[in-house]
Protein backbone atom coordinates (compact mmCIF):
# COMPACT_ATOMS: atom_id res chain seq x y z
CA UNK A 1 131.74 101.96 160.20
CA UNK A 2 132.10 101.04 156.39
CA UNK A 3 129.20 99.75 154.52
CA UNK A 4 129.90 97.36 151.87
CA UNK A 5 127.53 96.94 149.09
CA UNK A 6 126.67 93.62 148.18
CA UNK A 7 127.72 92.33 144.80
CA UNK A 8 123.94 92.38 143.45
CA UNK A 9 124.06 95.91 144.39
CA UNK A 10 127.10 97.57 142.46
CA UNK A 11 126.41 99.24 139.30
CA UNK A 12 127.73 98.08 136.31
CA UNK A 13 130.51 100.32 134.25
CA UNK A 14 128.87 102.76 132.11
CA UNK A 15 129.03 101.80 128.55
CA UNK A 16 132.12 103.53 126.65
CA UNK A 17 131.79 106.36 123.87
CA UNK A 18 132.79 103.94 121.47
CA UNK A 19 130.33 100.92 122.44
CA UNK A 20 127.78 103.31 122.60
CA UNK A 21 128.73 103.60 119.17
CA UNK A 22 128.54 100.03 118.13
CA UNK A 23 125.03 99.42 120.07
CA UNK A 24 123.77 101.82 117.93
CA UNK A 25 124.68 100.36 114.34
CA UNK A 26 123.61 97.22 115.50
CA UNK A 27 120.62 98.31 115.59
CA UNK A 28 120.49 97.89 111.63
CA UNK A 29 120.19 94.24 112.39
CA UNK A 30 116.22 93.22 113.62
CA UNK A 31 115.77 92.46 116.86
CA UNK A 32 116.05 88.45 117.00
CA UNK A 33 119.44 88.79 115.85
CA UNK A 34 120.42 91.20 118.10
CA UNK A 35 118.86 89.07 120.96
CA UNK A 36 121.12 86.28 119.88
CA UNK A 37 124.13 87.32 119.15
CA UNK A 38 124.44 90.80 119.64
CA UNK A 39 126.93 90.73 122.57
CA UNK A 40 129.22 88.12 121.26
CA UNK A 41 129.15 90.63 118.08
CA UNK A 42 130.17 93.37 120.18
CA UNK A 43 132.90 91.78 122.13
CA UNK A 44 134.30 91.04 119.17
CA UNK A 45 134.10 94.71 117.99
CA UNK A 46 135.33 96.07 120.65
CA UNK A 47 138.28 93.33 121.11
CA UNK A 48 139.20 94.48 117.84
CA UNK A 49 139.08 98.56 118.06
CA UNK A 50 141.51 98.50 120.59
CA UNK A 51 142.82 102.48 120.92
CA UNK A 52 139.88 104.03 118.86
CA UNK A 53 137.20 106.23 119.75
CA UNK A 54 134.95 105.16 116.66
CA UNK A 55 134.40 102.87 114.22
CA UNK A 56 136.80 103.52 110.81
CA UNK A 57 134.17 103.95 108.18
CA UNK A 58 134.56 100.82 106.41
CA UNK A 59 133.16 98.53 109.25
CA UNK A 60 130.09 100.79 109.88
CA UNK A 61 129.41 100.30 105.80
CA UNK A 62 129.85 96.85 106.85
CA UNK A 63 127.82 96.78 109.59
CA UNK A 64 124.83 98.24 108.31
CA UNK A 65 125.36 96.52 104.92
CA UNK A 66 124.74 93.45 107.37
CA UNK A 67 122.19 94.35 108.69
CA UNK A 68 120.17 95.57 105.65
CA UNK A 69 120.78 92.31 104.57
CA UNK A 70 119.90 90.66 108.00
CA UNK A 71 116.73 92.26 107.70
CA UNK A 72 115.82 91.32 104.21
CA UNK A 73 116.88 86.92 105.01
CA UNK A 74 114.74 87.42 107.96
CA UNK A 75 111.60 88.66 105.59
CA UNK A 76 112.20 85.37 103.53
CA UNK A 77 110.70 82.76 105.53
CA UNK A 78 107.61 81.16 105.69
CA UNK A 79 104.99 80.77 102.46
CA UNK A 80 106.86 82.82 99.83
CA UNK A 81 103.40 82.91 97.32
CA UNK A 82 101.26 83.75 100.52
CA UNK A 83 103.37 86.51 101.93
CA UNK A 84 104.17 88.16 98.60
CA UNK A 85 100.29 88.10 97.85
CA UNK A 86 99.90 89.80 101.70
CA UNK A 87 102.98 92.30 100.67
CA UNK A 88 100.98 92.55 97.22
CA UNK A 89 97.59 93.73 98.73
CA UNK A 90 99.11 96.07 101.63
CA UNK A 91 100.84 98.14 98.57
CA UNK A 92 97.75 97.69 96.45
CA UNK A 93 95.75 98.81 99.87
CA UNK A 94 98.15 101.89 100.27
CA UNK A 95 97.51 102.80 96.44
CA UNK A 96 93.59 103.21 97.41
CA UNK A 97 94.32 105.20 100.13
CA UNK A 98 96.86 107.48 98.36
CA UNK A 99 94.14 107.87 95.26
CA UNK A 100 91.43 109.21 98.36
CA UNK A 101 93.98 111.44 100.40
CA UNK A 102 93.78 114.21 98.24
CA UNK A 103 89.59 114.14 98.96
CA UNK A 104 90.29 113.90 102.97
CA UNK A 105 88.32 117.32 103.35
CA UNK A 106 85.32 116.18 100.91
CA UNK A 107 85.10 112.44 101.92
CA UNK A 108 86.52 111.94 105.85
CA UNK A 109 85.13 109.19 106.08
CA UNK A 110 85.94 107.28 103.45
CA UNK A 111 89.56 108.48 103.83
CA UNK A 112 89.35 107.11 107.45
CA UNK A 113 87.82 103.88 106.67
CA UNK A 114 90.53 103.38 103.96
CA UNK A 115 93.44 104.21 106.37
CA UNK A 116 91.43 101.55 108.62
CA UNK A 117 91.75 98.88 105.92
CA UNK A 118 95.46 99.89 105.07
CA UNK A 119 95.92 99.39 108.90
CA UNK A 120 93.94 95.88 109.31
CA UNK A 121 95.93 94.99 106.45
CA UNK A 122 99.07 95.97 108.14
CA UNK A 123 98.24 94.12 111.23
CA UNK A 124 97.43 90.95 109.77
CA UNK A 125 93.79 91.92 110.85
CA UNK A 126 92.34 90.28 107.37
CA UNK A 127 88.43 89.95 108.38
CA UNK A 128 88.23 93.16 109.05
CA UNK A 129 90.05 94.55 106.43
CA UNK A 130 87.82 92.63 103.89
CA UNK A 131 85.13 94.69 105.24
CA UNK A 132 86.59 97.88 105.23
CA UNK A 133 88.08 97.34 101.49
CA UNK A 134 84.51 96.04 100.65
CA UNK A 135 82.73 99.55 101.41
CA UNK A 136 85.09 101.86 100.70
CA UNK A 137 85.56 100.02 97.06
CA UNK A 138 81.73 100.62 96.43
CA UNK A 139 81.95 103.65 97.48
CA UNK A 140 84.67 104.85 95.10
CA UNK A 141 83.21 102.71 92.19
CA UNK A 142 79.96 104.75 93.29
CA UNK A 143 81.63 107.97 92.73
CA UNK A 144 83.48 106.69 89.53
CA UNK A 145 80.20 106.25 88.13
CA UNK A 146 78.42 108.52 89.84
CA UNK A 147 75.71 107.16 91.70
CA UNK A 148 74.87 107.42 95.29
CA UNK A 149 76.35 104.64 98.07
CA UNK A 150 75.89 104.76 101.74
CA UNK A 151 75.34 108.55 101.77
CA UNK A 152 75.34 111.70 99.53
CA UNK A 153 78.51 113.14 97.68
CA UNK A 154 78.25 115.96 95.81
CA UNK A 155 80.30 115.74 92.54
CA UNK A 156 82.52 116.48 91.22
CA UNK A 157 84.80 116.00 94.91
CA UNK A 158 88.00 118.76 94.07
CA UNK A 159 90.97 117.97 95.81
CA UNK A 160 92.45 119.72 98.45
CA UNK A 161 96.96 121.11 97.37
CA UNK A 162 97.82 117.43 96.90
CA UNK A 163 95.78 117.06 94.13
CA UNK A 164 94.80 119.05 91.07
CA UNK A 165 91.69 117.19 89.39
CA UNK A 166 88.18 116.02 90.42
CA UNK A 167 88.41 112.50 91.91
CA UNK A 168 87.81 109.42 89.33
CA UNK A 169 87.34 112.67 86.78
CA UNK A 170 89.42 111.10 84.32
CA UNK A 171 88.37 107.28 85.31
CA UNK A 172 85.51 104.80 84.81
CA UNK A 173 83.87 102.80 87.27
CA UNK A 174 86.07 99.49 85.98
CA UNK A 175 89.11 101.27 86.70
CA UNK A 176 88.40 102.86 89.97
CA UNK A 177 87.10 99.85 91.44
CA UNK A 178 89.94 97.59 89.99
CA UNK A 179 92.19 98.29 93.21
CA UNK A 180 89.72 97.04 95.39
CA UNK A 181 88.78 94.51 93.78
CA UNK A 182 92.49 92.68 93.61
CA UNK A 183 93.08 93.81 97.54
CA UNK A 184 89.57 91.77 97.81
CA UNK A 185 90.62 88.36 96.08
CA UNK A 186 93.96 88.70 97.58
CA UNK A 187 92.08 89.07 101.16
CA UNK A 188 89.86 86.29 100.53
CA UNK A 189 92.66 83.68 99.52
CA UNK A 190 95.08 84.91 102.56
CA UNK A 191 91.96 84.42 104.49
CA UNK A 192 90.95 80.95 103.47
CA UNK A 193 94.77 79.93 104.46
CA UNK A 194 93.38 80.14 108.27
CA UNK A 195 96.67 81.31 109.29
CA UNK A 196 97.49 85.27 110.25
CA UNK A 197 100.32 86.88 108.22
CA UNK A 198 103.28 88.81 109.38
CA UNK A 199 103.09 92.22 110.38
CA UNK A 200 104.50 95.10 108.08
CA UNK A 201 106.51 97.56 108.67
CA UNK A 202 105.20 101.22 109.38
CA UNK A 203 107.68 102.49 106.71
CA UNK A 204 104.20 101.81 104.06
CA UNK A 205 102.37 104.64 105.89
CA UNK A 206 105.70 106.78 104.38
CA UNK A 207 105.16 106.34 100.51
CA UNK A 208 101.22 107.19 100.77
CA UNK A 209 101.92 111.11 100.95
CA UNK A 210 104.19 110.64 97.66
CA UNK A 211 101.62 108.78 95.85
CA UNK A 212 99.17 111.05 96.55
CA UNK A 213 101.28 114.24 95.71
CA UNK A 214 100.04 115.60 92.44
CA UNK A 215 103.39 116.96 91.74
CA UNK A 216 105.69 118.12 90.88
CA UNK A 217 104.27 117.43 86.85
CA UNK A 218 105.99 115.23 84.81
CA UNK A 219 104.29 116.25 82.16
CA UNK A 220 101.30 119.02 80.91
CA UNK A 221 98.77 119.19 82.85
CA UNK A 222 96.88 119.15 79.66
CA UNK A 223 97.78 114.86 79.15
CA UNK A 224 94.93 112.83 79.51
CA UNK A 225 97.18 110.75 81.98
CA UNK A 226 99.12 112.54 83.98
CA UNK A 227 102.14 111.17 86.27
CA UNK A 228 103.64 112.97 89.04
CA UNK A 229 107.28 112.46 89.81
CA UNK A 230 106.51 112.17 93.75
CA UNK A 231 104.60 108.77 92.76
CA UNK A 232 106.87 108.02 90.14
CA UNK A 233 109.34 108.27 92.83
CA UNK A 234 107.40 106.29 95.74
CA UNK A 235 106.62 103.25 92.94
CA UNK A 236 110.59 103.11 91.35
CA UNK A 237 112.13 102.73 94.96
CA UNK A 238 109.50 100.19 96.00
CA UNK A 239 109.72 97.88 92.73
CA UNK A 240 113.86 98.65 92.83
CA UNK A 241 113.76 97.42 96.56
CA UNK A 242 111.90 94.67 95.47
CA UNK A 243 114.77 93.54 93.18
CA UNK A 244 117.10 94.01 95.46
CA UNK A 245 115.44 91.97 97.91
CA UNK A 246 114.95 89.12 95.69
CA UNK A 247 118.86 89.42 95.26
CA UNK A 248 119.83 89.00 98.13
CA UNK A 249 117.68 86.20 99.35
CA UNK A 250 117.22 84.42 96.33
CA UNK A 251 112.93 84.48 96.86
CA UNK A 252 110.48 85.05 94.28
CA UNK A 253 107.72 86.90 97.12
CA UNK A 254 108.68 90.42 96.05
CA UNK A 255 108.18 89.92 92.02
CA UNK A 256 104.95 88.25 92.78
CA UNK A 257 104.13 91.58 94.86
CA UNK A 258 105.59 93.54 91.97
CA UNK A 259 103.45 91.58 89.69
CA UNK A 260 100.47 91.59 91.34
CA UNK A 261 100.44 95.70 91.92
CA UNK A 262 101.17 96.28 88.38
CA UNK A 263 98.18 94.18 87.47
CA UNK A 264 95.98 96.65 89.81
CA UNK A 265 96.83 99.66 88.74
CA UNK A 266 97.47 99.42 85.34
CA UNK A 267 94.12 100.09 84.83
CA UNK A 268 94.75 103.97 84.16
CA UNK A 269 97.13 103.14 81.08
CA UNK A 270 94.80 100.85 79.33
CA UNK A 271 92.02 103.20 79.80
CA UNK A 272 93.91 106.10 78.47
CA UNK A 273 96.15 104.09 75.84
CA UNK A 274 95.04 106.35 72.71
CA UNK A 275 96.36 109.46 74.56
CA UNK A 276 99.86 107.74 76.13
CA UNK A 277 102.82 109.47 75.43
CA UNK A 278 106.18 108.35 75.27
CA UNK A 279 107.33 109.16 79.06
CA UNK A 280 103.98 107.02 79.71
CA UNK A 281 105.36 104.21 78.03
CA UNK A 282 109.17 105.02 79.12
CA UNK A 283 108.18 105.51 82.66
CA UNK A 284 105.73 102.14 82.73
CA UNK A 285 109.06 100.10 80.87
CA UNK A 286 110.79 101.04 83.43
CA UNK A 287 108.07 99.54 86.15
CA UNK A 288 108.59 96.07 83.76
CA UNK A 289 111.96 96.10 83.56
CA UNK A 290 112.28 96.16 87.27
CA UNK A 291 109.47 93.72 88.11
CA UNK A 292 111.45 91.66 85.22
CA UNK A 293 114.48 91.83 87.45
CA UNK A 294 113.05 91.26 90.90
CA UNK A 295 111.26 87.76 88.78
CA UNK A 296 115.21 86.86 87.59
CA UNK A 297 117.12 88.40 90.49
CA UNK A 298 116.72 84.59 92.47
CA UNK A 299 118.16 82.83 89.78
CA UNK A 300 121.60 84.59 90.33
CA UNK A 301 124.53 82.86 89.86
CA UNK A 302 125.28 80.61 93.19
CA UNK A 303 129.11 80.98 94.33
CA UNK A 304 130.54 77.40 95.06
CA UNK A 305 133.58 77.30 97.58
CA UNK A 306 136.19 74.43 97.14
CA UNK A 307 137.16 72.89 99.95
């Protein structure tokens, strides 16, 4: 007797080598895309790869180029002022936590509760990370000038190998609290909108391991300022992303964000201007320049078709 399967019940076809293939670069395109027209996409892909096993490399530039860009169009909607000032004080709110890593072993807790804010931040949790940003700002200002807050610290706190001088040992209260204190008006307006931001993207938890790296040296050890080329690197791919961005969607949210961070952590520079050397003022130019062209990026040229 022969059992016969009803047609709910058959398996589908596995998917080919090569669709496989095609599933996988779509994945450069975010998820609501791919929801909506991802299988009309790949029908058409594989309707046109007829006899291949892959994709030639010129359509998987392509494809990913799309969906880079995909990505970035999707990231310009809503407020444009309101979510640049959001993207503004979660890379502001990284920056404190990246100037406290170094200090984990010393201050765990107030390396915890600063992750915490970045995290609130991240989340769209603002209310709480107003309070978080609130005590660990004190706290650091505390140790800037140094003064007790909320418990004892014994200073100067040395760094563990990611750093190489006392925290806030060549800072002033002003300075050290300056962070906070633009991630806290920044909070407060987002907050008095009444309406939750977007959620980043767990790619900011990546750059706070750079930016806390105290090299390799740029520079001697010796400068009353120095720079590390692991932050230099984390800040130029975030302020040339934020060009690019404001390229390609023609949105002004990423030089306000650009803006805004340069504004917060300036502070060092003006405090140390007698003693700036010329790869300080090279390497902050450069910083301009680029928050410059993410502010003129949206006022590209528009290509007109004629019909």
């Amino acid at each position: 007797m022969t059992i016969v399967k009803p047609a709910s019940a058959v398996e589908p076809p596995a998917p080919s080598v090569l669709e496989r293939r095609y599933r996988k670069l779509l994945l450069a395109y975010p998820r609501h895309y791919r929801t909506a027209y991802g299988d009309e996409l790949l029908d058409v892909l594989l309707a046109d790869a007829a006899g291949r096993t892959g994709p030639p490399p010129k359509e998987v530039w392509g494809l990913l180029l799309g969906g880079v860009r995909s990505r970035i169009l999707h990231q310009a909607t809503g407020n444009a002022w309101a979510d640049g000032l959001h993207l503004a004080v979660t890379a502001v709110t990284a920056a404190n936590l990246a100037a406290l890593l170094p200090y984990a072993g010393t201050l765990p807790l107030w390396t915890l509760l600063s992750a915490l804010a970045l995290l609130a931040v991240q989340r769209g949790r603002l209310r709480t990370a107003f309070a978080l940003t609130l005590v660990t700002g004190v706290k650091a200002a505390a140790i800037a000038a140094g003064r007790p807050a909320f418990d004892l610290t014994v200073l100067p706190v040395y760094p563990n190998p990611l750093g190489d001088r006392p925290l806030f040992g060549d800072s002033s209260p002003l300075v050290a609290a300056a962070g906070y204190a633009v991630a806290l008006i920044g909070l407060l307006v987002l907050i008095s909108r009444s309406r939750a931001p977007r959620v980043r993207s767990w790619w900011w938890w990546a750059a706070i391991v750079p930016a806390a790296w105290a090299g390799p040296a740029w520079m001697a050890e010796e400068a009353g300022h120095p720079l590390s080329l692991s932050r230099m690197a984390a800040e130029v791919t975030a302020f040339g992303l934020a060009a690019v961005c404001g390229y390609l969607a023609r949105d002004h949210r990423w030089a306000f964000a650009a803006s805004v961070y340069l504004l917060a952590t300036s502070g060092g520079m003006i405090l140390h201007a007698p003693e700036l050397t010329k790869q300080h003022l090279a390497y902050e130019g450069v910083l301009v320049l680029l928050a410059l062209a993410a502010a003129f990026a949206p006022f590209r040229h528009r290509r007109h078709c004629l019909d």
